[in-house]
Protein backbone atom coordinates (compact mmCIF):
# COMPACT_ATOMS: atom_id res chain seq x y z
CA UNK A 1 101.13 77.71 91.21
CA UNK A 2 102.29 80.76 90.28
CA UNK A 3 104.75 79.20 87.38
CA UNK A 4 101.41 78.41 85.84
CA UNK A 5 100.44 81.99 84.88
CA UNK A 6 101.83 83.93 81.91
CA UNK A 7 105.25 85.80 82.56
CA UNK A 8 103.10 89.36 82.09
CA UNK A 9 100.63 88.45 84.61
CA UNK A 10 102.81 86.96 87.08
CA UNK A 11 105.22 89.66 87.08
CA UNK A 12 102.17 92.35 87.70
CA UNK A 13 100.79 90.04 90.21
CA UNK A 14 104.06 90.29 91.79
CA UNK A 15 104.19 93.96 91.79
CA UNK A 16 101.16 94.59 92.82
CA UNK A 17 101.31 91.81 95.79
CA UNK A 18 104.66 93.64 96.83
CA UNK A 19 102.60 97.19 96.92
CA UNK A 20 99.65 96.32 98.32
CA UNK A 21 100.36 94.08 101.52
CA UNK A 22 103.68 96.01 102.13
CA UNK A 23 101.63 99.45 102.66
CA UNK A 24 98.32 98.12 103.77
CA UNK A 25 96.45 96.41 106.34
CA UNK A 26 96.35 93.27 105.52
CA UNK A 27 92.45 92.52 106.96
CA UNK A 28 91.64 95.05 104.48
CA UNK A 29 93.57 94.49 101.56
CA UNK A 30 91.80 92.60 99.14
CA UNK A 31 91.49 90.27 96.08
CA UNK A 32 90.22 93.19 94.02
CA UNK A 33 92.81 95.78 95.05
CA UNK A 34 95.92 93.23 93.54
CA UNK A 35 93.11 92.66 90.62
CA UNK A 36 92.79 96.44 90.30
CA UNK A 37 96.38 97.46 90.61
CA UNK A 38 97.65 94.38 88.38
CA UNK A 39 95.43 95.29 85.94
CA UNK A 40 94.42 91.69 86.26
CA UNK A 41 90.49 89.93 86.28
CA UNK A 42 89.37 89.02 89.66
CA UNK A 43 88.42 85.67 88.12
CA UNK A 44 91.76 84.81 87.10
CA UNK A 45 93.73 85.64 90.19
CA UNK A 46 90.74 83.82 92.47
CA UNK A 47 91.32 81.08 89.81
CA UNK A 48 94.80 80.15 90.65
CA UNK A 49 95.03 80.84 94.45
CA UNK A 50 91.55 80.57 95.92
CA UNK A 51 92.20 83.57 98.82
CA UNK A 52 94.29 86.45 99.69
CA UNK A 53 96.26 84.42 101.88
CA UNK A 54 97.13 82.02 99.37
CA UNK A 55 97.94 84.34 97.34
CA UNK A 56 100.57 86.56 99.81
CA UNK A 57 102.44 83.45 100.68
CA UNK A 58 103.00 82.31 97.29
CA UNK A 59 105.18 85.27 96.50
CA UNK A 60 106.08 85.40 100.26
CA UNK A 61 107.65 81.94 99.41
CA UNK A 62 109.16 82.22 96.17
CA UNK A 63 110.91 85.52 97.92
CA UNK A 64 111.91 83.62 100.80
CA UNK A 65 113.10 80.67 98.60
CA UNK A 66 115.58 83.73 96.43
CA UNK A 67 117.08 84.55 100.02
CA UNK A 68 117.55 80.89 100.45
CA UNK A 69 119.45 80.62 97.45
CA UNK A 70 122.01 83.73 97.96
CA UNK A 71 122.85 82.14 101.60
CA UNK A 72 123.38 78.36 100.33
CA UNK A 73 126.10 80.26 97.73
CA UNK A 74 127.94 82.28 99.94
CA UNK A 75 128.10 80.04 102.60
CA UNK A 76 130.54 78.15 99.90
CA UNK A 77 133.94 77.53 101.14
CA UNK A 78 133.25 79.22 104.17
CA UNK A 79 134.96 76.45 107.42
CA UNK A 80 134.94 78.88 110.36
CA UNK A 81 131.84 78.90 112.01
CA UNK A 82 131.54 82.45 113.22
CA UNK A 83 132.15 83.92 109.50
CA UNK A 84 129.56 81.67 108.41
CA UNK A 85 126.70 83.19 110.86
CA UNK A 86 128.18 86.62 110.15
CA UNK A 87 127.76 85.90 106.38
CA UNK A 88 123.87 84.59 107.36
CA UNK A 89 123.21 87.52 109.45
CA UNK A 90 124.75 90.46 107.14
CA UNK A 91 122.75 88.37 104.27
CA UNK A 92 119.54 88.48 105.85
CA UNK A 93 119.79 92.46 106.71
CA UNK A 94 121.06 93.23 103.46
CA UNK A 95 118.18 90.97 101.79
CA UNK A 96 115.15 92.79 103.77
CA UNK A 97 116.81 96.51 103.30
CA UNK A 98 117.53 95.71 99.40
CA UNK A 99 113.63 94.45 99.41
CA UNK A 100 112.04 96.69 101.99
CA UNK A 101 108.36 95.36 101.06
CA UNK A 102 109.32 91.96 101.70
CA UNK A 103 110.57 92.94 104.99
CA UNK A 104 107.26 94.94 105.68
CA UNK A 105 104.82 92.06 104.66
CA UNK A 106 107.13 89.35 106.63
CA UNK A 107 107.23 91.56 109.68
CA UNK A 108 104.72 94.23 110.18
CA UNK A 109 102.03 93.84 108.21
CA UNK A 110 101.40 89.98 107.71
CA UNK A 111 99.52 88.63 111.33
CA UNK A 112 102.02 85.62 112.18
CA UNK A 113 99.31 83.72 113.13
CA UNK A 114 97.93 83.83 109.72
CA UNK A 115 101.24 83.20 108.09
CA UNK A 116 102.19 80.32 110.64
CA UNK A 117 99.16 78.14 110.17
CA UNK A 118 99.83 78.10 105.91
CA UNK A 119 102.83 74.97 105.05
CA UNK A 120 104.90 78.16 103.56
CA UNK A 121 105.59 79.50 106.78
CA UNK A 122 108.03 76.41 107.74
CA UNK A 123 110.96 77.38 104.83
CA UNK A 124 112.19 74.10 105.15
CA UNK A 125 115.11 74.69 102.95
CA UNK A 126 115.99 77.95 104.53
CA UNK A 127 115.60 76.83 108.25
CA UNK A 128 117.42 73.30 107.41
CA UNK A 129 119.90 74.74 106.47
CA UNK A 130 120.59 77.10 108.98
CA UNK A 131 119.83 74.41 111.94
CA UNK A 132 122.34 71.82 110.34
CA UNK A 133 125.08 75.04 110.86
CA UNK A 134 124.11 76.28 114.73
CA UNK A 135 123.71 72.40 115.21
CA UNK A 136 127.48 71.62 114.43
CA UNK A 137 128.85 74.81 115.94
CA UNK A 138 127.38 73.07 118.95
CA UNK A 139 128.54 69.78 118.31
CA UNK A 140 132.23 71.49 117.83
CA UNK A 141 132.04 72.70 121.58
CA UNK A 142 131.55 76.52 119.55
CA UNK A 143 128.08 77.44 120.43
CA UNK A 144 126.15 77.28 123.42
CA UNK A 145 125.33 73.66 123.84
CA UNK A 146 122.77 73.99 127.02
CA UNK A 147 120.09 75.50 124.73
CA UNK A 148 118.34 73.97 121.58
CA UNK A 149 119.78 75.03 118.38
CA UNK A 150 116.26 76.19 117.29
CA UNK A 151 116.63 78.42 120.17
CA UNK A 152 119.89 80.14 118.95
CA UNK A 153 118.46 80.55 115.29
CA UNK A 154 115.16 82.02 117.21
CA UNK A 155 118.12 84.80 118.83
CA UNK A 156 119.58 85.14 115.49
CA UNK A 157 116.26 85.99 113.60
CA UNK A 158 114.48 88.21 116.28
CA UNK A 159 117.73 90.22 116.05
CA UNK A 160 117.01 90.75 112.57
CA UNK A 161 113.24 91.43 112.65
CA UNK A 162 114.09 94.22 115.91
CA UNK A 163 116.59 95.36 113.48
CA UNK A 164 114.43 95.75 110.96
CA UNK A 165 111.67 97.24 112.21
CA UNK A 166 113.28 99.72 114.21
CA UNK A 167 115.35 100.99 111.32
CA UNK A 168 111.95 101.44 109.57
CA UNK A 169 110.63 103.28 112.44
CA UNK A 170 113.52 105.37 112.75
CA UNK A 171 113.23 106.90 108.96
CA UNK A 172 115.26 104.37 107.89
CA UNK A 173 118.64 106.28 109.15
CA UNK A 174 121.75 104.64 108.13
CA UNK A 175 122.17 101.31 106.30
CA UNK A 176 121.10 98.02 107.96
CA UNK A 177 123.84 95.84 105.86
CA UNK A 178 126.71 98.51 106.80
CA UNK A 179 125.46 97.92 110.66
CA UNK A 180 125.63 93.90 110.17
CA UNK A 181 128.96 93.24 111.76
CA UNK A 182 128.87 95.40 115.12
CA UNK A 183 125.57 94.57 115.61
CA UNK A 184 126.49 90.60 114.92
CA UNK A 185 129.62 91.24 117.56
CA UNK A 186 126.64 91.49 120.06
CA UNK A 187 124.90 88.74 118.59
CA UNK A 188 127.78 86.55 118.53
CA UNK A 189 128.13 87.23 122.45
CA UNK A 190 124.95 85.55 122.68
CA UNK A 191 125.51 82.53 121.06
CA UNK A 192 129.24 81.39 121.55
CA UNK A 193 129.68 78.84 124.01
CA UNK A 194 131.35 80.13 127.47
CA UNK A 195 133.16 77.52 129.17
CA UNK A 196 132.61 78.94 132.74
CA UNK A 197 129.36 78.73 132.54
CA UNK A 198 127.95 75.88 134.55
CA UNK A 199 126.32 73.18 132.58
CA UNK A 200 122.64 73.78 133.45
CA UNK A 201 121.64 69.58 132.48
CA UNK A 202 122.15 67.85 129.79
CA UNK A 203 122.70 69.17 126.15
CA UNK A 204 118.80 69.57 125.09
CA UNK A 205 117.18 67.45 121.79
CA UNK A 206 117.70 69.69 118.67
């Protein structure tokens, strides 16, 4: 939808998405404060996405979809399974401090329920591609097999949202992406398979 729209206005709609629903509530945030700030009619923008919402997630996706794209090429020639999570997890803190109104919109000020009940909010790509990884690390005996893979990629991501928002909280002290591996060490813990453990049932459906 977006492609649709001439470069000018789609790059000040894109500004002024960024601004507004990374620094304001988003029940009050409105149509005519992205018309306002873009500098663009009301008519137009209503035009081409119909709602607010509609409009957030398009960007929200085609941001989304440039993460997607830098973890697909550096997970190139990458074979050992704990580089390539470290690689997703430094990727994904480096991403969100790089573009800290992304990171505000996707998780403080966008209401997940909103977000979860619009077709963007799957990333199919994104989370494909990182199931398809935690799913053979399991298969190689590497990861924790007694839990569902969606599981470990649910421990992986709220690790990066806490990050995230806590580092935001905290003045923003220090740089997430210089953080990534010590804080992965812990997150690694988490996930690797221990052999002592006892085998709690069978390996779950992914």
């Amino acid at each position: 939808m977006p492609d649709e729209l001439n470069g000018d206005i789609h790059r000040r709609l894109e500004k002024a998405v960024l601004e507004v629903f990374s620094n304001s509530d988003f029940h009050r945030a409105s149509i005519r404060d992205i018309a306002n700030k873009a500098g663009v009619s009301f008519t137009t923008i209503y035009k081409h996405y119909g709602s607010k919402e509609r409009l957030v997630f398009a960007f929200v996706d085609i941001w989304m979809g440039k993460l997607t794209d830098r973890i697909v090429d550096h997970l190139q020639g990458i074979e050992s399974m704990k580089e390539k999570l470290r690689k997703v997890f430094w990727l994904q803190l480096d991403y969100y401090e790089r573009h800290e109104g992304l990171g505000r919109i996707v998780f403080m000020t966008l209401p997940m329920k909103t977000w979860m009940a619009d077709e963007t909010f799957d990333q199919p790509r994104m989370m494909s591609l990182m199931i398809d990884v935690l799913r053979q690390g399991q298969k190689e005996g590497i990861l924790n097999p007694h839990v569902r893979a969606g599981t470990l990629l649910d421990f992986l991501m709220g690790f990066v949202q806490r990050s995230f928002f806590m580092w935001i909280l905290r003045g923003k002290t220090g740089s997430l992406s210089e953080q990534a591996n010590i804080m992965f060490e812990m997150v690694w813990q988490g996930m690797k398979n221990h052999p002592q453990q006892l085998n709690q049932g069978s390996t779950p459906e992914d």
